[in-house]
N, C-alpha and C. Protein backbone atom coordinates (compact mmCIF):
# COMPACT_ATOMS: atom_id res chain seq x y z
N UNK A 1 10.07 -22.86 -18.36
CA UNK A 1 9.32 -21.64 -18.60
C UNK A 1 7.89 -21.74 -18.06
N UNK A 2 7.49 -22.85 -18.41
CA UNK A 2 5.83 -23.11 -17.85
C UNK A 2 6.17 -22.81 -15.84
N UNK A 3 6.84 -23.65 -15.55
CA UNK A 3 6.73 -23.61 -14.01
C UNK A 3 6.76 -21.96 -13.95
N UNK A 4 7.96 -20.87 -14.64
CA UNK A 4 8.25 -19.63 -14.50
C UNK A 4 6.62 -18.97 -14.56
N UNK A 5 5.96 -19.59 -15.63
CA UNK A 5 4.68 -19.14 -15.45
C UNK A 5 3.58 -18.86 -14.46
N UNK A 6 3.61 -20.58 -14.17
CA UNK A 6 2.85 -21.07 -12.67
C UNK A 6 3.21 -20.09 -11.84
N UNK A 7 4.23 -20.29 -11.37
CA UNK A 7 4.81 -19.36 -10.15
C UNK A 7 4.16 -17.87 -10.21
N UNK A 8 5.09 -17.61 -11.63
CA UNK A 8 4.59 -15.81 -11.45
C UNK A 8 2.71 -15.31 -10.83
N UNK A 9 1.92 -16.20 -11.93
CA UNK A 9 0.38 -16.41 -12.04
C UNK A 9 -0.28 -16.89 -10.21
N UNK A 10 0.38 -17.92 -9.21
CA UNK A 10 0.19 -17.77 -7.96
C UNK A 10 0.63 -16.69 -7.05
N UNK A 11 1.89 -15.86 -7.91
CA UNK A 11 2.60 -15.06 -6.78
C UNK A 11 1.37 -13.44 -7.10
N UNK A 12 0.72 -13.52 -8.29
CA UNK A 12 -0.34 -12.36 -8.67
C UNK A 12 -1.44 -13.15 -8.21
N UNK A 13 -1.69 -14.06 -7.93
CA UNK A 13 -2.96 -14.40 -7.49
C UNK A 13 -3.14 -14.03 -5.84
N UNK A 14 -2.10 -14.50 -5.35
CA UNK A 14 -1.49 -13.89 -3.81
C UNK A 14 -1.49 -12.31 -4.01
N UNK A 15 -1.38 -11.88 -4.51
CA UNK A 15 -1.39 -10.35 -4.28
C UNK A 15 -2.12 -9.48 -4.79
N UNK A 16 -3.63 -10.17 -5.41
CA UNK A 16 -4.61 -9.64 -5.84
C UNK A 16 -5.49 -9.88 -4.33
N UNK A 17 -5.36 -11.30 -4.16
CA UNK A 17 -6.14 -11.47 -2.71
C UNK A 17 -6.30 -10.35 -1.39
N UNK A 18 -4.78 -9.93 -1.84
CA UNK A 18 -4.03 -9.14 -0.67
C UNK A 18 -5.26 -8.02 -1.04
N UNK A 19 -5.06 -7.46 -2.31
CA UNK A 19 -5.71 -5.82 -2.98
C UNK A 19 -7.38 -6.43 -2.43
N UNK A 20 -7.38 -7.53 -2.69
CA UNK A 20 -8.62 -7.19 -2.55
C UNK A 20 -9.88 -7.56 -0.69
N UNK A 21 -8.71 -8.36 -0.13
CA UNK A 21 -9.15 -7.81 1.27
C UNK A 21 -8.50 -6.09 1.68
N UNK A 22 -7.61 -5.53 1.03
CA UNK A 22 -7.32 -4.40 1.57
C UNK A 22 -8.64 -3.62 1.40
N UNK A 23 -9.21 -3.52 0.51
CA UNK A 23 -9.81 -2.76 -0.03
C UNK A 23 -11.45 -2.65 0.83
N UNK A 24 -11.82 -4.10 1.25
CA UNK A 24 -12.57 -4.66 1.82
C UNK A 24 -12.62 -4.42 3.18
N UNK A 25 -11.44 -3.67 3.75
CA UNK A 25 -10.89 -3.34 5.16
C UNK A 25 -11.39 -1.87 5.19
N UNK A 26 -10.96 -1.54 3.59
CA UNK A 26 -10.81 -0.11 3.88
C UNK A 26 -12.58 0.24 3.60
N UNK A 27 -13.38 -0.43 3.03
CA UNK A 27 -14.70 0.26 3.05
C UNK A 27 -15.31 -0.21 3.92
N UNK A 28 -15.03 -1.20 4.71
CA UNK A 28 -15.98 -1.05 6.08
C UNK A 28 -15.59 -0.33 6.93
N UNK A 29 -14.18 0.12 7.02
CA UNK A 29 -14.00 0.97 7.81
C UNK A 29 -14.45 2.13 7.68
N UNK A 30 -14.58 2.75 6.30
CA UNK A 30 -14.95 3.87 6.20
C UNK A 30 -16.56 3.92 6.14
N UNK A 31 -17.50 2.83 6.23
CA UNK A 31 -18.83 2.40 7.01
C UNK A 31 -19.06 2.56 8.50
N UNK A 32 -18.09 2.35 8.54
CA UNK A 32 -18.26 1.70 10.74
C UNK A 32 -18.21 3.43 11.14
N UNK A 33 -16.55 4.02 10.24
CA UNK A 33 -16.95 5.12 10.57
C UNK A 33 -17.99 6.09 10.57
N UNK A 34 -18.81 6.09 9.09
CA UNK A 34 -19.33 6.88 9.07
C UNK A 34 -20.95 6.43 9.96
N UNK A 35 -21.16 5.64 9.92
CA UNK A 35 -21.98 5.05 10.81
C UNK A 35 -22.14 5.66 12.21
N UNK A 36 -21.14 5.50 12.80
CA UNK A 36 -20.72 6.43 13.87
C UNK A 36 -20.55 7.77 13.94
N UNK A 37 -20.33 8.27 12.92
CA UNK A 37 -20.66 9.72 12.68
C UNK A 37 -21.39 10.08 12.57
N UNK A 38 -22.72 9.48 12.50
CA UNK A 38 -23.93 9.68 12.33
C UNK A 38 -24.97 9.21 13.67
N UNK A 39 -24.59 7.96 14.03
CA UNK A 39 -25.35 7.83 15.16
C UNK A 39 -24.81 7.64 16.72
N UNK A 40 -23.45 8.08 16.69
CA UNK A 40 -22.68 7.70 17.88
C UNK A 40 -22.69 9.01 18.35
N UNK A 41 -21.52 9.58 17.85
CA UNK A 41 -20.53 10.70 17.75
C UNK A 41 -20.40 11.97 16.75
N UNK A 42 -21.01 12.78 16.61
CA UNK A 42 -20.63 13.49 15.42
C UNK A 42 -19.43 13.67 15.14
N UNK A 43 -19.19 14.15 16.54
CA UNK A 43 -17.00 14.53 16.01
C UNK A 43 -16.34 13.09 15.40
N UNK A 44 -16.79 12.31 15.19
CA UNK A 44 -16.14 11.19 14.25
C UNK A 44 -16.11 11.66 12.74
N UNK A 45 -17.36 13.07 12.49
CA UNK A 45 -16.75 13.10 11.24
C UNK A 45 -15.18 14.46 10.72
N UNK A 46 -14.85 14.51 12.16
CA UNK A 46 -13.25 14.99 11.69
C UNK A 46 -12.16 13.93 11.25
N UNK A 47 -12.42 12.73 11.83
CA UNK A 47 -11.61 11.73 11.03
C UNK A 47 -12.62 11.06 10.61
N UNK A 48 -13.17 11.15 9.58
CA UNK A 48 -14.01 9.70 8.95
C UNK A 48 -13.10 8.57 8.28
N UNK A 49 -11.70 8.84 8.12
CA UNK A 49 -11.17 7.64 7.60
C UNK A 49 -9.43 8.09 7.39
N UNK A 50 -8.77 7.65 7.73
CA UNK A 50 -7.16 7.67 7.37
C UNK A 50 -7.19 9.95 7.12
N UNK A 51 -7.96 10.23 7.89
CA UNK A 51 -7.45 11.86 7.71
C UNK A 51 -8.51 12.79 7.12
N UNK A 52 -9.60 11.82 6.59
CA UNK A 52 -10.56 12.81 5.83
C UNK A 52 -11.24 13.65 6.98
N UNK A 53 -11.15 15.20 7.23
CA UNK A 53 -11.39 15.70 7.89
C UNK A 53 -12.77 16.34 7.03
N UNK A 54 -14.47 15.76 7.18
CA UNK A 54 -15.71 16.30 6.95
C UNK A 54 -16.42 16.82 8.24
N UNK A 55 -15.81 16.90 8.91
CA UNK A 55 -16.40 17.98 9.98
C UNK A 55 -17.30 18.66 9.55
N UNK A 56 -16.54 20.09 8.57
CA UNK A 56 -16.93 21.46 8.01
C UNK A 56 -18.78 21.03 7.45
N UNK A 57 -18.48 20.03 6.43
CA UNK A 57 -19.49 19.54 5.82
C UNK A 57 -20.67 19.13 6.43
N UNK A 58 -19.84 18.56 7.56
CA UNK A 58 -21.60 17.56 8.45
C UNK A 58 -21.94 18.36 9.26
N UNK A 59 -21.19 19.96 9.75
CA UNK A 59 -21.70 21.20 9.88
C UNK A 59 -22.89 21.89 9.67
N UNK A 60 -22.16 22.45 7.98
CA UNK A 60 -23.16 22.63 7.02
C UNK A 60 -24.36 22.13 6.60
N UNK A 61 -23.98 21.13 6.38
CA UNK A 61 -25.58 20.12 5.76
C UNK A 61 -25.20 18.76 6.03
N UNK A 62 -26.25 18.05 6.61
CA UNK A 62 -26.04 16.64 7.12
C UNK A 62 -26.22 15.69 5.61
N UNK A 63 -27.20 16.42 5.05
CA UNK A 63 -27.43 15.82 4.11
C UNK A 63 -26.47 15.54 3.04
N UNK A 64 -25.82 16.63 2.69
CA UNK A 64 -24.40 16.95 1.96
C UNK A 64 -23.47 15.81 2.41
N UNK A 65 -23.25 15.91 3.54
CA UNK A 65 -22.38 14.97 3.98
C UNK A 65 -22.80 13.19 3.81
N UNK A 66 -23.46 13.07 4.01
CA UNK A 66 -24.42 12.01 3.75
C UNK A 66 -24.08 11.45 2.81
N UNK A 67 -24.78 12.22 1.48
CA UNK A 67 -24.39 11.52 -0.08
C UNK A 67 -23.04 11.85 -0.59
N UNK A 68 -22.37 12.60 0.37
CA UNK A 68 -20.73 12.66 -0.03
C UNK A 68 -20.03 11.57 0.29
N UNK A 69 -20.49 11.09 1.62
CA UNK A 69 -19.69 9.71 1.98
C UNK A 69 -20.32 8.54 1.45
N UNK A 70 -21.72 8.69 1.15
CA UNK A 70 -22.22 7.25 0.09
C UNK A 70 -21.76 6.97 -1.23
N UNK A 71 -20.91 8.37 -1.88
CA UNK A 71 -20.89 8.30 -2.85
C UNK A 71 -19.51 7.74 -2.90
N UNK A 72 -18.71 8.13 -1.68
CA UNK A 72 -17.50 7.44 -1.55
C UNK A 72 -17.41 6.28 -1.15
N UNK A 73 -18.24 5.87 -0.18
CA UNK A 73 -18.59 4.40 0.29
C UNK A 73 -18.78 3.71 -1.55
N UNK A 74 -19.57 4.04 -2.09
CA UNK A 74 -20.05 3.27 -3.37
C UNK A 74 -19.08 2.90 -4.13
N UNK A 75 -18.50 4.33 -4.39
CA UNK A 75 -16.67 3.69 -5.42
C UNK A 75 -15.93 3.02 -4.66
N UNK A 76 -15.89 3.08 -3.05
CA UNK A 76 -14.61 2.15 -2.96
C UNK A 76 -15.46 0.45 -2.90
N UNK A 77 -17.02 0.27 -2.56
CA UNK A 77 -17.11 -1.27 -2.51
C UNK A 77 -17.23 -1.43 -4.45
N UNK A 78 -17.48 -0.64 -5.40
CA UNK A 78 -17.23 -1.08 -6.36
C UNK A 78 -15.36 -1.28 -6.88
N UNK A 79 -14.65 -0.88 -6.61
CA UNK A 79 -13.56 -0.97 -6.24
C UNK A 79 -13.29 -2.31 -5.55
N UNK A 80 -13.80 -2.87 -4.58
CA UNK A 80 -13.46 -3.60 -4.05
C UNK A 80 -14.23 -4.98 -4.51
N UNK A 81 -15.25 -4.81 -5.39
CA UNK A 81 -16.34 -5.70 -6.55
C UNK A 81 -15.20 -5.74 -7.80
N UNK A 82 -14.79 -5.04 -8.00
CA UNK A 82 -13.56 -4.98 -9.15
C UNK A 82 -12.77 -6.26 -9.03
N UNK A 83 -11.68 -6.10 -7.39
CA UNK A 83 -10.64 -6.46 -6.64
C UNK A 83 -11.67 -7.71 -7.13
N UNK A 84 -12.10 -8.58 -6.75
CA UNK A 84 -12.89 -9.37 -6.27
C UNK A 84 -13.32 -10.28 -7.61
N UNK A 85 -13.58 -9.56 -8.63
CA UNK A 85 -13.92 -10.44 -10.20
C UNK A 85 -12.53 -10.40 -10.42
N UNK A 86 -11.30 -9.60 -10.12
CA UNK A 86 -9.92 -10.19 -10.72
C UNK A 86 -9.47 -11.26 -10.16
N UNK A 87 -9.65 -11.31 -8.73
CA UNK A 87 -9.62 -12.60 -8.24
C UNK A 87 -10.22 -14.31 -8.59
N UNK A 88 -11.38 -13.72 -9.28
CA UNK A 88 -12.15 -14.76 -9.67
C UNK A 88 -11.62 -15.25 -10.81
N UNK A 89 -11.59 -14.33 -11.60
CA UNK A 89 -10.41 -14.38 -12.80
C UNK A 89 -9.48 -14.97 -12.67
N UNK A 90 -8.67 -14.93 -12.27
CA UNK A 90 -7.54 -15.65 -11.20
C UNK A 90 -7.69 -17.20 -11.14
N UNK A 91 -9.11 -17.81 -9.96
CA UNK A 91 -9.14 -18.15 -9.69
C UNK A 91 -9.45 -19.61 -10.84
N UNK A 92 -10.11 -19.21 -11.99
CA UNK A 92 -10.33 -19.36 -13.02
C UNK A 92 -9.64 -20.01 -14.54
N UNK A 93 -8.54 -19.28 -13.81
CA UNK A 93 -7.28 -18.79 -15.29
C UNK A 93 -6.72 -20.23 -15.55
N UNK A 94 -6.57 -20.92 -16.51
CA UNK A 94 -6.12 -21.94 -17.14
C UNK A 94 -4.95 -21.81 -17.83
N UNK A 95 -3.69 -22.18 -17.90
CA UNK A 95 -2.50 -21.60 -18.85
C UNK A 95 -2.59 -22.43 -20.05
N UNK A 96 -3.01 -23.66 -19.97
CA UNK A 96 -3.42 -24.79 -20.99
C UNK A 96 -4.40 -24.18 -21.96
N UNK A 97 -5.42 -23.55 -21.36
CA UNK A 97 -6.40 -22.79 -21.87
C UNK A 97 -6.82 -21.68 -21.61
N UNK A 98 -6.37 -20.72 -21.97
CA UNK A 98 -6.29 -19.55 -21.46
C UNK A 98 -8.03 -19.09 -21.53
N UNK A 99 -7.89 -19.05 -22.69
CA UNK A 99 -9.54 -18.60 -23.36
C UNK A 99 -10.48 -19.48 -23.74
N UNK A 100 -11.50 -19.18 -22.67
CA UNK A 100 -12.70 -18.90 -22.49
C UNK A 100 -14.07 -18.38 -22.28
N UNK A 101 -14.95 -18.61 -22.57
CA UNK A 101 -16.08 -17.78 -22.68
C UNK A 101 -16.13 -16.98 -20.91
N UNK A 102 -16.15 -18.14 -19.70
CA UNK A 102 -16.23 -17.69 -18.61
C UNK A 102 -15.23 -16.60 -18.40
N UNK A 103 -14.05 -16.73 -18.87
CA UNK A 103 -13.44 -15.06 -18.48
C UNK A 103 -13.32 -14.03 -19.46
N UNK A 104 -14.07 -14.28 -20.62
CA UNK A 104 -14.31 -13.28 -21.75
C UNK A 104 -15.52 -12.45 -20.64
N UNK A 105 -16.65 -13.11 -20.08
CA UNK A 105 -17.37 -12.56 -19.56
C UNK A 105 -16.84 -11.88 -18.34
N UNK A 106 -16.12 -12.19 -17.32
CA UNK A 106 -15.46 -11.81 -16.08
C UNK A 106 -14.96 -10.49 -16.96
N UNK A 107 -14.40 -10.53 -17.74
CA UNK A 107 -13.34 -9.39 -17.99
C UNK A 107 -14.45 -8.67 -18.85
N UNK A 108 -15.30 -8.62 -19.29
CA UNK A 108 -16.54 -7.58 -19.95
C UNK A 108 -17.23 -6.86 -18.46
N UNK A 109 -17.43 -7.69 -17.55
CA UNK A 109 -18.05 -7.23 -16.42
C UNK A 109 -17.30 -6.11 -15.62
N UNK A 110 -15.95 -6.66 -15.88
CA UNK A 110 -14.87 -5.47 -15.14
C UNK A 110 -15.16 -4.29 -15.95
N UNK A 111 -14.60 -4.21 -17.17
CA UNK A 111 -14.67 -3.34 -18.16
C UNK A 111 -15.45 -2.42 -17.91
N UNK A 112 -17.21 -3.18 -17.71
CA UNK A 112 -18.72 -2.42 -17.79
C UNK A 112 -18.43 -1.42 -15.92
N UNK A 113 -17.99 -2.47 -15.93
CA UNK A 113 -18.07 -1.77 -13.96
C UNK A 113 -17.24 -0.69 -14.14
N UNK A 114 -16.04 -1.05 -14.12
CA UNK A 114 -14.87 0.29 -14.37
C UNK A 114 -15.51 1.65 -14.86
N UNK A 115 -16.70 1.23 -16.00
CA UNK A 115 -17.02 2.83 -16.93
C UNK A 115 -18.22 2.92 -16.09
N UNK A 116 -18.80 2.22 -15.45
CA UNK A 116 -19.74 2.77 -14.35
C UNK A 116 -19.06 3.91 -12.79
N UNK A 117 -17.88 2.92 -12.83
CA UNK A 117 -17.10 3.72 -11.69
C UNK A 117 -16.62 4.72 -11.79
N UNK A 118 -15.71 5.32 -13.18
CA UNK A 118 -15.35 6.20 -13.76
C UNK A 118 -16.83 7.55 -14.05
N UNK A 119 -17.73 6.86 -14.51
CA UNK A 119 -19.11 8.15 -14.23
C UNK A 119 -19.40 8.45 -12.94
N UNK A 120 -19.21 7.33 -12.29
CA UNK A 120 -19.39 8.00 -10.73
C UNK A 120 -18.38 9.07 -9.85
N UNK A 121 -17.57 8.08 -10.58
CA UNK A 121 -16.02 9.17 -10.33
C UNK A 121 -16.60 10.94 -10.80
N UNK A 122 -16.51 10.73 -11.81
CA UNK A 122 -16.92 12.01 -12.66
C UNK A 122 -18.27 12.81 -11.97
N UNK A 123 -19.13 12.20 -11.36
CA UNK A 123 -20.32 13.10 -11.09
C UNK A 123 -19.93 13.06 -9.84
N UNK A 124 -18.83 12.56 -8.52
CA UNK A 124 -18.38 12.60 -7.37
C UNK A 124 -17.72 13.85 -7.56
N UNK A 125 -16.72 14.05 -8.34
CA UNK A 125 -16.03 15.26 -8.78
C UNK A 125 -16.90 16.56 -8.79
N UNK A 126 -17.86 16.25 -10.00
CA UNK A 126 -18.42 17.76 -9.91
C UNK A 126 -19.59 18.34 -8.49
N UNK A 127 -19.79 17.35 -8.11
CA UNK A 127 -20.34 17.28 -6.91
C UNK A 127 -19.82 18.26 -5.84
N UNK A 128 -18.52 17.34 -5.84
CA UNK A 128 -17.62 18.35 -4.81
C UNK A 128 -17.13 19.79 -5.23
N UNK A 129 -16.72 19.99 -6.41
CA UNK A 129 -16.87 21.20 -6.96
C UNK A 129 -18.14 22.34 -6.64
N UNK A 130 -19.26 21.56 -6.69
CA UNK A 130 -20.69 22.36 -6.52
C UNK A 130 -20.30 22.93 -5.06
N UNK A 131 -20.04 22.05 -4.39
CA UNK A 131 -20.18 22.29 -2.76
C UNK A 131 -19.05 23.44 -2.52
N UNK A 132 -17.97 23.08 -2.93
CA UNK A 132 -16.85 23.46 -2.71
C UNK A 132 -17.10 25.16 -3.55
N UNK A 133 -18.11 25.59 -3.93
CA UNK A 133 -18.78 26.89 -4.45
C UNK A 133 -19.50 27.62 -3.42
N UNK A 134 -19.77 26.64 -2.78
CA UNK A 134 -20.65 26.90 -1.15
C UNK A 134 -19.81 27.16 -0.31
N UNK A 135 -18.21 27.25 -0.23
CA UNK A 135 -17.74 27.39 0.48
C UNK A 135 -16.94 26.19 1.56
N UNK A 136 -17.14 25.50 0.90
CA UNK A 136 -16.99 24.34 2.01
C UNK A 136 -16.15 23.33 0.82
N UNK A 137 -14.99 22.84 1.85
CA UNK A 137 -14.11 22.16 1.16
C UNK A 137 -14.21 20.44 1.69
N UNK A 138 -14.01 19.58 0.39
CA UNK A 138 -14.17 18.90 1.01
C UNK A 138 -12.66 17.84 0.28
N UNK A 139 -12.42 17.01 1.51
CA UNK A 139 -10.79 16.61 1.33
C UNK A 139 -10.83 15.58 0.02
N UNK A 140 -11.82 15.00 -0.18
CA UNK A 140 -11.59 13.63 -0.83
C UNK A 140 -11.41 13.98 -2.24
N UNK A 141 -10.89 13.47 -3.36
CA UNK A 141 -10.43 13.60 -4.30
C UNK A 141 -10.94 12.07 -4.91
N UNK A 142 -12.05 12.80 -5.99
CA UNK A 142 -12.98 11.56 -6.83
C UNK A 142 -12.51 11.80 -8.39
N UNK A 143 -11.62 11.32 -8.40
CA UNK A 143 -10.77 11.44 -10.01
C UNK A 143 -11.06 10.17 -10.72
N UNK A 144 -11.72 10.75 -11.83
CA UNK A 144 -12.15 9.56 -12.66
C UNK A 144 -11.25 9.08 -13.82
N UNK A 145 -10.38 9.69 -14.45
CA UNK A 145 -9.45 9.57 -15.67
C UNK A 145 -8.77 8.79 -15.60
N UNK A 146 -8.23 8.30 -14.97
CA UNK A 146 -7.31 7.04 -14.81
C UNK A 146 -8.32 5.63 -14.65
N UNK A 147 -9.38 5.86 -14.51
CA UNK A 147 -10.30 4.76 -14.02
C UNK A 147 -10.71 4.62 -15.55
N UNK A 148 -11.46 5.97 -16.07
CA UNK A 148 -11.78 5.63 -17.34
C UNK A 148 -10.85 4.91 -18.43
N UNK A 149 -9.21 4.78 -18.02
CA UNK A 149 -8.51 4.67 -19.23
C UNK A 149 -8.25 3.46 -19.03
N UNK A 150 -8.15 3.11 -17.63
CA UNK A 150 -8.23 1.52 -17.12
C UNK A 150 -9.60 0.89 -17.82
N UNK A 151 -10.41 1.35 -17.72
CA UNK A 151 -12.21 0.63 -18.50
C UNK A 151 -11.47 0.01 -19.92
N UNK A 152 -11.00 1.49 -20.68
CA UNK A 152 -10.67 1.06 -22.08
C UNK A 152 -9.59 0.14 -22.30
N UNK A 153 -8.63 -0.25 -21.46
CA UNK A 153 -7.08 -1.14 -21.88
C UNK A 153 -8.25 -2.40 -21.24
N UNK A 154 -9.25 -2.63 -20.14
CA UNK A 154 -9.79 -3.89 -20.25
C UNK A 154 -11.19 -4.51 -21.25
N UNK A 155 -11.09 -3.34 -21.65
CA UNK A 155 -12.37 -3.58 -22.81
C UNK A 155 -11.70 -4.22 -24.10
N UNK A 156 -10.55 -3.50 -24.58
CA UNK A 156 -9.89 -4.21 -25.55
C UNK A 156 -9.47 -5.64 -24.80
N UNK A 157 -8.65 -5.68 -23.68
CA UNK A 157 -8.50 -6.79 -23.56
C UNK A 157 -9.62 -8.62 -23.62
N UNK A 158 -10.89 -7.56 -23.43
CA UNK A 158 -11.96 -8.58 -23.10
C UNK A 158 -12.81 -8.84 -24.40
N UNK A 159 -11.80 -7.90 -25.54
CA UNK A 159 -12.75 -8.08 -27.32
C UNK A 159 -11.39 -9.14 -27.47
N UNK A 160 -10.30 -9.05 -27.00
CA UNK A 160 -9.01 -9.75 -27.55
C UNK A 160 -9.49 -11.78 -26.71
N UNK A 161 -9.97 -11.47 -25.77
CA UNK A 161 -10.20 -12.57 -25.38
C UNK A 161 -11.63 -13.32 -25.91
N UNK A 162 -12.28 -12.32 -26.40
CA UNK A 162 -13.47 -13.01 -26.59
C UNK A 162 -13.14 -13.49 -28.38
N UNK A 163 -12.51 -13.23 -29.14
CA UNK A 163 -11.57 -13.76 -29.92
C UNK A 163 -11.08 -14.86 -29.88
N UNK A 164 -10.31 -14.86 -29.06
CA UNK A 164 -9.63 -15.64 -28.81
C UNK A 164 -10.39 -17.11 -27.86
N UNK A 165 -11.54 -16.58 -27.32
CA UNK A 165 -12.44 -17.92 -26.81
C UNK A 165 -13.13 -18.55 -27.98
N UNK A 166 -13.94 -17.69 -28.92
CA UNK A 166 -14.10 -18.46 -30.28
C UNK A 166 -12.88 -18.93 -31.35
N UNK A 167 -12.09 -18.42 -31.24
CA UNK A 167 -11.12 -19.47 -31.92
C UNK A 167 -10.63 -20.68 -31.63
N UNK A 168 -10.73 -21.00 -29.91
CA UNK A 168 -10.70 -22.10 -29.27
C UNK A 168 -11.24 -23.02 -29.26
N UNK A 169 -12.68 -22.44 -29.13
CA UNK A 169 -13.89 -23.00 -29.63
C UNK A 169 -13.51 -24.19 -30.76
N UNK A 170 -13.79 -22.91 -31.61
CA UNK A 170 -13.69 -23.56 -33.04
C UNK A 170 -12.79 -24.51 -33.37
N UNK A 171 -11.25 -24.39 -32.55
CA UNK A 171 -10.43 -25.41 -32.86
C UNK A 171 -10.29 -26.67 -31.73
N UNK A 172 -11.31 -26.66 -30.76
CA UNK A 172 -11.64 -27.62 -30.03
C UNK A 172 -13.10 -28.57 -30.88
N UNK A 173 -13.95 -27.97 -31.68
CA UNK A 173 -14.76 -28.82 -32.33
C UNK A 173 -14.10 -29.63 -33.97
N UNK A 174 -13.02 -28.59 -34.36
CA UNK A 174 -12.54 -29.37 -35.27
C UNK A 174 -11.67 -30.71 -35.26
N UNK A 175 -10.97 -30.71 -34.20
CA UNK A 175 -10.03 -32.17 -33.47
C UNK A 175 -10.67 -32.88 -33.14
């Protein structure tokens, strides 16, 4: 059962790596692009990334467009700061000892980040709503609810571990 463990715990460690260079691919790309949409090419912003067609927008107001794609640039490298402490986590993880203070903290940091990402989510949303009053549509979809509910299943998880690192504690000074 332990090896069944090992295994499973390298075959998620392998495929967090994966999530988290994907992710790392996908916001520089959507940098390089917008970069270039700005100082190359304008028509780069009909594809700024896998289809997002902001043309209309960098039309309208440069500026608009601007903090629309920073704001998207921002969630996906926090997204990809996420990817990146699970890995560490990971990298970390003891089956002998599961709990510890070092990933009580890793997993509070996710938690805190997640409900930072989820407000950003949320003020990305109404953002685009505002604009999208102006007439102008814009493709990307900044949905925060699923992010927020992810914050809360790792917040409990990171009160369950931090528990569980002082009980370790405690029964590592009593032996």
């Amino acid at each position: 059962m332990t090896t069944t463990n090992s295994t499973v715990l390298r075959v998620m460690n392998v495929l967090f790596w994966i999530v988290f260079i994907g992710f790392c691919i996908k916001t520089v790309a959507i940098l390089i692009s917008f970069l270039i949409s700005l100082f190359v090419n304008s028509e780069g912003a009909a594809n700024l990334y896998m289809g997002y067609d902001m043309s209309e927008l960098y039309s309208y107001s440069k500026q608009y467009y601007i903090f629309t794609v920073s704001l998207l640039l921002v969630l996906n490298g926090l997204k990809t700061y996420i990817a990146y402490c699970v890995v560490k986590f990971f990298m970390k993880f003891n089956l002998s000892k599961p709990f510890n203070h070092e990933l009580t903290d890793l997993f509070l940091s996710i938690s805190h980040i997640s409900l930072g990402l989820c407000v950003l989510a949320l003020i990305a949303a109404l953002y685009c709503k505002w604009i999208l009053k102006k007439g102008i549509a814009v493709p990307i979809d900044f949905d925060g609810g699923e992010i927020l509910f992810f914050a809360g299943i790792i917040y409990i998880l990171a009160l369950v571990f931090k528990k569980g690192a002082d009980l370790q504690t405690e029964s590592d000074l009593t032996v």
